[in-house]
C-alpha atoms as a PDB file:
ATOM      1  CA  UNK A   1     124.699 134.824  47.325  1.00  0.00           C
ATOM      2  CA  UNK A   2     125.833 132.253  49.302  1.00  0.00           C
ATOM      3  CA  UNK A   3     123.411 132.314  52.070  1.00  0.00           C
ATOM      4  CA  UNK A   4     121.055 131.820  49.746  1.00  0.00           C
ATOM      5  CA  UNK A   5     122.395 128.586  48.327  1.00  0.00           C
ATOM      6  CA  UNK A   6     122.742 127.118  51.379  1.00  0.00           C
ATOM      7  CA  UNK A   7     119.278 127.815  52.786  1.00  0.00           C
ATOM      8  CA  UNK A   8     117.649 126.110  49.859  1.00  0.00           C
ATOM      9  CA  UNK A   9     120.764 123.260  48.728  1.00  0.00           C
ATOM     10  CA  UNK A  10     118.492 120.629  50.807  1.00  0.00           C
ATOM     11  CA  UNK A  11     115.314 121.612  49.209  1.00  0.00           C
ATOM     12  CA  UNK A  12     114.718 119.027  46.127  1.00  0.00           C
ATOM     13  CA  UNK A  13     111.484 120.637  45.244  1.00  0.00           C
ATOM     14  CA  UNK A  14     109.513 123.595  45.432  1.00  0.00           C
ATOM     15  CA  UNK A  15     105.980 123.829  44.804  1.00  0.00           C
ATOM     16  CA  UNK A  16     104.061 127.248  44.761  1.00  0.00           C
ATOM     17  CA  UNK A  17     100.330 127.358  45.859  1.00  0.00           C
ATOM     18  CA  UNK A  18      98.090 129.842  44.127  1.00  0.00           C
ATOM     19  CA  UNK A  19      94.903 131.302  43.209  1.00  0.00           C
ATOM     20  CA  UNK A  20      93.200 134.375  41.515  1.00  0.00           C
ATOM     21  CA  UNK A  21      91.509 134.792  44.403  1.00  0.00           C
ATOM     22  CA  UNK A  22      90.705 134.762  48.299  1.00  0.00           C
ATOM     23  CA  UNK A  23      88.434 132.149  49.896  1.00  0.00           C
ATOM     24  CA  UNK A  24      89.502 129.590  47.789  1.00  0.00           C
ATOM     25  CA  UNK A  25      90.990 127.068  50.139  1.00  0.00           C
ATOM     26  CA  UNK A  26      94.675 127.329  49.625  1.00  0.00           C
ATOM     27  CA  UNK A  27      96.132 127.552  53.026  1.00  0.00           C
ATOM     28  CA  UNK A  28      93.784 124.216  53.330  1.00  0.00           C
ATOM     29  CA  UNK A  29      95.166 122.982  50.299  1.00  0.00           C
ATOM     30  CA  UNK A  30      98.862 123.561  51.011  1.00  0.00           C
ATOM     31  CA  UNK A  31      98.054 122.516  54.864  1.00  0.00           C
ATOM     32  CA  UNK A  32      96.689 118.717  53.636  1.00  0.00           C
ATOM     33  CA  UNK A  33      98.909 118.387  50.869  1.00  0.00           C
ATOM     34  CA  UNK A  34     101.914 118.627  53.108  1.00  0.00           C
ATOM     35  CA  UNK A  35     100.097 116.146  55.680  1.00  0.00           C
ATOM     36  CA  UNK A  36      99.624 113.818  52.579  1.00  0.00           C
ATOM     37  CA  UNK A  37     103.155 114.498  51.524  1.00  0.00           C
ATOM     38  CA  UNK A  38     105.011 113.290  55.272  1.00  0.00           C
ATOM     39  CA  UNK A  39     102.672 110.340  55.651  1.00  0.00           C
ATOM     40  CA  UNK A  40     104.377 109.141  52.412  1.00  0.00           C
ATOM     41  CA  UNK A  41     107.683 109.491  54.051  1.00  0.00           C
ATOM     42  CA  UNK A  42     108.933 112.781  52.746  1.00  0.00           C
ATOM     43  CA  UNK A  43     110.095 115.821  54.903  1.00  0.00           C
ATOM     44  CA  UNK A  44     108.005 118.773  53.911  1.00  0.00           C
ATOM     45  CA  UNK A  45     107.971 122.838  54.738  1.00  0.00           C
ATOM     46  CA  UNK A  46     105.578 125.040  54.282  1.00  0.00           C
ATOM     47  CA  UNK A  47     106.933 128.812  53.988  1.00  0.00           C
ATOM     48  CA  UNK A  48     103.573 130.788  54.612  1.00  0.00           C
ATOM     49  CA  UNK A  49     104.190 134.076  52.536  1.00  0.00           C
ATOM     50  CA  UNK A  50     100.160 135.357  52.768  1.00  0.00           C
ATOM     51  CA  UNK A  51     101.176 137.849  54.869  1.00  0.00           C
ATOM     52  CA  UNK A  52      97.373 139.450  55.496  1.00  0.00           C
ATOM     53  CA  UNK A  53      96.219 136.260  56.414  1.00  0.00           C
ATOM     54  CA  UNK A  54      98.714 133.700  57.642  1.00  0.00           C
ATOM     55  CA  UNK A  55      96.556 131.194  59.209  1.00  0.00           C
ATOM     56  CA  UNK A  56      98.718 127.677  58.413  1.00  0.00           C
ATOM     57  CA  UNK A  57     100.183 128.143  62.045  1.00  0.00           C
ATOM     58  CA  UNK A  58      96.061 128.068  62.969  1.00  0.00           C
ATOM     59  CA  UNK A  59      95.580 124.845  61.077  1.00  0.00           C
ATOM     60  CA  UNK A  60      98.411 123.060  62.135  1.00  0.00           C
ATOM     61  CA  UNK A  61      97.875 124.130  65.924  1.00  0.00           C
ATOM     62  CA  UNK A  62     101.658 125.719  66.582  1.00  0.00           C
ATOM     63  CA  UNK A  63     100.204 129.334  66.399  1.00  0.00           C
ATOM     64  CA  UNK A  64     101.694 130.139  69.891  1.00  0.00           C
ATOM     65  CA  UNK A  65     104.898 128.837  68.663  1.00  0.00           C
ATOM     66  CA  UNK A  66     107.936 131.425  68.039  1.00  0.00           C
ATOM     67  CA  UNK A  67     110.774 131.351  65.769  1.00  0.00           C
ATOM     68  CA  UNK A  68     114.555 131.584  66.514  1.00  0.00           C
ATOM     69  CA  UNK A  69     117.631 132.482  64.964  1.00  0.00           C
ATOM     70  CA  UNK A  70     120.529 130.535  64.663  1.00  0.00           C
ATOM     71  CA  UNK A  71     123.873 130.972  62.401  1.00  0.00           C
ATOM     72  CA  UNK A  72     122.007 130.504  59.049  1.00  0.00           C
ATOM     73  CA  UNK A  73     119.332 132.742  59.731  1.00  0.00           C
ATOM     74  CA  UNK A  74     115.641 131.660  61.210  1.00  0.00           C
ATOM     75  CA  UNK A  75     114.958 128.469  62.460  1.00  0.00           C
ATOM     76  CA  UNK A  76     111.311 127.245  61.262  1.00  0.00           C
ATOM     77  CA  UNK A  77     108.760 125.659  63.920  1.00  0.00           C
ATOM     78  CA  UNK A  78     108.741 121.942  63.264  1.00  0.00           C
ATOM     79  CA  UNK A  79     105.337 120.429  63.604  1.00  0.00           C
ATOM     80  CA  UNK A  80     104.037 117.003  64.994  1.00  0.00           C
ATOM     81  CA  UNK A  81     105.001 114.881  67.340  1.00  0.00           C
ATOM     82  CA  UNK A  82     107.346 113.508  64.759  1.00  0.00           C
ATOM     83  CA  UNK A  83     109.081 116.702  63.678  1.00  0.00           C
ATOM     84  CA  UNK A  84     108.367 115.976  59.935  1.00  0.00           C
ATOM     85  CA  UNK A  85     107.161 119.125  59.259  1.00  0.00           C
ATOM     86  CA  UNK A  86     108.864 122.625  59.207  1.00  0.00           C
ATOM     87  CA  UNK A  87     107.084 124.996  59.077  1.00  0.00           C
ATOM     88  CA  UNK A  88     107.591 129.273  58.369  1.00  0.00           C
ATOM     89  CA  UNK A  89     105.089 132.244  58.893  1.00  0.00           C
ATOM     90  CA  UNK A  90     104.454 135.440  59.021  1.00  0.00           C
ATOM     91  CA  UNK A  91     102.274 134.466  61.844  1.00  0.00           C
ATOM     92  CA  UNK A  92     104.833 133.860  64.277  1.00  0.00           C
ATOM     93  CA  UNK A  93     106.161 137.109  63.773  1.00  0.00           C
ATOM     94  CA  UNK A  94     103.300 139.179  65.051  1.00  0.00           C
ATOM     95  CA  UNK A  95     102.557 140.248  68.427  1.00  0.00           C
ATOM     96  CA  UNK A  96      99.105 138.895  68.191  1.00  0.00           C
ATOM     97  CA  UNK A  97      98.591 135.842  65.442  1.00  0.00           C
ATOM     98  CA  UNK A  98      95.500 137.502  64.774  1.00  0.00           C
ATOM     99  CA  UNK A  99      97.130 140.987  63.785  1.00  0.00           C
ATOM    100  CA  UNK A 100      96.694 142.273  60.315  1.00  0.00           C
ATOM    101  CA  UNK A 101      99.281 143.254  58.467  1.00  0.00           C
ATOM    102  CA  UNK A 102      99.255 146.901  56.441  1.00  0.00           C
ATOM    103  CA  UNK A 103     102.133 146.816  54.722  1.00  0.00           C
ATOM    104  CA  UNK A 104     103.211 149.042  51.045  1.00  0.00           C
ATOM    105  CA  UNK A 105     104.946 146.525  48.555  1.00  0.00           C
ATOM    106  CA  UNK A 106     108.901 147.596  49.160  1.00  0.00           C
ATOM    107  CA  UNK A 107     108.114 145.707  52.905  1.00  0.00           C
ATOM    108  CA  UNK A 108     106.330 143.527  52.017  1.00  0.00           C
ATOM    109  CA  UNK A 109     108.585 142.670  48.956  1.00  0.00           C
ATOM    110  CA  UNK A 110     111.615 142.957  51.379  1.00  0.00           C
ATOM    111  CA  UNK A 111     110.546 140.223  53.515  1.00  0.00           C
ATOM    112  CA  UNK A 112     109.113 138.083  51.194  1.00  0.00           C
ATOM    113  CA  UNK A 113     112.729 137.977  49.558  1.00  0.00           C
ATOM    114  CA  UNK A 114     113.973 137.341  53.319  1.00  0.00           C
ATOM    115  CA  UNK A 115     111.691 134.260  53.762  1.00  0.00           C
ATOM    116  CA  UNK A 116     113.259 132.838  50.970  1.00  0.00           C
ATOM    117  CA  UNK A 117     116.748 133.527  51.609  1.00  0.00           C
ATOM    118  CA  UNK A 118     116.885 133.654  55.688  1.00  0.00           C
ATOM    119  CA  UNK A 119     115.287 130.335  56.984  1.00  0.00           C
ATOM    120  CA  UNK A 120     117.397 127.497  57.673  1.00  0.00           C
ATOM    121  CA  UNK A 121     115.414 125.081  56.084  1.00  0.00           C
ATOM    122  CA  UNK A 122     117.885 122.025  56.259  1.00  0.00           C
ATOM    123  CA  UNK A 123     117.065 119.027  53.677  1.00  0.00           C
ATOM    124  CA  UNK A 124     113.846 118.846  52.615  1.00  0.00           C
ATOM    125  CA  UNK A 125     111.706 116.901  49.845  1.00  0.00           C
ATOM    126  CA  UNK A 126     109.244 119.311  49.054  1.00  0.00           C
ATOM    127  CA  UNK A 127     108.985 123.192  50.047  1.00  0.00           C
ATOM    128  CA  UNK A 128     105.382 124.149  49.778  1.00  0.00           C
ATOM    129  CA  UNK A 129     104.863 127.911  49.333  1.00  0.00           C
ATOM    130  CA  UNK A 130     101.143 129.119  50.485  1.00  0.00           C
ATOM    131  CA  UNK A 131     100.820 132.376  48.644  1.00  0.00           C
ATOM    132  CA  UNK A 132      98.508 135.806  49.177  1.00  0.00           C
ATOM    133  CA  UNK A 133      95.136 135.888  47.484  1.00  0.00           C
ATOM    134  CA  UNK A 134      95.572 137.457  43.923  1.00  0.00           C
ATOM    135  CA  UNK A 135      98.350 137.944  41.119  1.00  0.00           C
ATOM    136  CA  UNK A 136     100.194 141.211  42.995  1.00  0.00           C
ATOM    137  CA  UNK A 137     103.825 142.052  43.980  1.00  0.00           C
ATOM    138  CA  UNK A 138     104.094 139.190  46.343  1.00  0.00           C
ATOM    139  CA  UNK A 139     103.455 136.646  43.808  1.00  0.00           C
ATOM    140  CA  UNK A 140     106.244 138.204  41.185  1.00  0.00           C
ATOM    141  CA  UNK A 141     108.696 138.957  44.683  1.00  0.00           C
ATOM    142  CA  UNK A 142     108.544 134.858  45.575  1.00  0.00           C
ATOM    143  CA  UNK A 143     108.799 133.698  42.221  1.00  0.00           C
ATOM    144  CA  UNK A 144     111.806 136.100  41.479  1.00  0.00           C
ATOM    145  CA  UNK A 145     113.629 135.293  44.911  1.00  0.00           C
ATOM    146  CA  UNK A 146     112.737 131.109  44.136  1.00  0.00           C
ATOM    147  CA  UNK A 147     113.842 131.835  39.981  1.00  0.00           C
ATOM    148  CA  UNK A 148     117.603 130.652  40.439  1.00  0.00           C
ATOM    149  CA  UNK A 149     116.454 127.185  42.963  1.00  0.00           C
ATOM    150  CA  UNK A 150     114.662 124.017  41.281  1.00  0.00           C
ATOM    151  CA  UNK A 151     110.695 125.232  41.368  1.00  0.00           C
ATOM    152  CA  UNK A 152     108.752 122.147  40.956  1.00  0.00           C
ATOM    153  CA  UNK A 153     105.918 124.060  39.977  1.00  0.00           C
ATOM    154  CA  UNK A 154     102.398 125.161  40.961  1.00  0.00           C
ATOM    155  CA  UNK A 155      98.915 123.869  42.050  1.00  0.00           C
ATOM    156  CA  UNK A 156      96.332 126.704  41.189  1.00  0.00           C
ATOM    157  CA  UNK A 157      93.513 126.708  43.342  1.00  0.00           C
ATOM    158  CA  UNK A 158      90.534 127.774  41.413  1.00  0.00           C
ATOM    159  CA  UNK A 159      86.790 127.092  43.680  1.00  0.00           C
ATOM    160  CA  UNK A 160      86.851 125.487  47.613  1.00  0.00           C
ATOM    161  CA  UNK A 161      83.641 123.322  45.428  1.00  0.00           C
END
């Protein structure tokens, strides 16, 4: 659709995070690689789709931060003094940031799906896409809603060692 294509036009590259399993150190990983990433200049987001434990708002202290819409859908929170890094999570969607979420795959699929397509993400270097613990629906939901945009490609995190 055309929302779609806009959202993600500005996005040069996208760059999944991933692991077989929890504990690992991804949200760290995807957290200090987009740090890394604006101190060499780029503009970076981070779309936070580990929706049982979104903790990259925790990390990058904005966790009391909320999101807004505007005409292209939601508006990511933009990080630093600086501004240089946007930033999208389930977090900020939850009454409490410490709130678990319980949801059957068709949800959770649903907003995955709306992640992708619904934030206004505006011209960006590098998306960075902190996934759930795992190789489950979410995993095959962001890589089918990211298929038709320019996927960089993936860091798999394997041991925190």
């Amino acid at each position: 659709t055309l929302a779609e294509r806009t959202n993600l036009a500005g996005v040069r590259h996208i760059l999944l995070v991933l692991s077989g399993k929890g504990g690992v150190g991804k949200s760290t990983l995807s957290t200090e690689l987009a740090l890394a990433l604006r101190s060499a200049g780029k503009k970076v987001g981070i779309l936070d789709v580990d929706l049982c434990g979104p903790s990259i708002p925790r990390m990058l202290r904005v966790q009391d931060s909320a999101v807004h819409q505007c005409d292209s859908g939601w508006v990511p929170v933009f990080v630093g003094q600086d501004k240089a890094i946007a930033l999208m999570s389930i977090g900020f969607l939850l009454e409490r940031p410490d709130d678990a979420v319980v949801w059957r795959g068709p949800k959770k699929n649903a907003l995955i799906k709306q992640f992708v397509t619904d934030v206004a993400w505006g011209d960006l270097d590098f998306l960075i896409v902190d996934t759930p613990p795992g190789t489950s629906d979410e995993h095959i939901s962001t890589v089918e809603a990211l298929r038709p945009h320019q996927l960089l490609g993936a860091v798999l995190v394997t041991t925190p060692q």
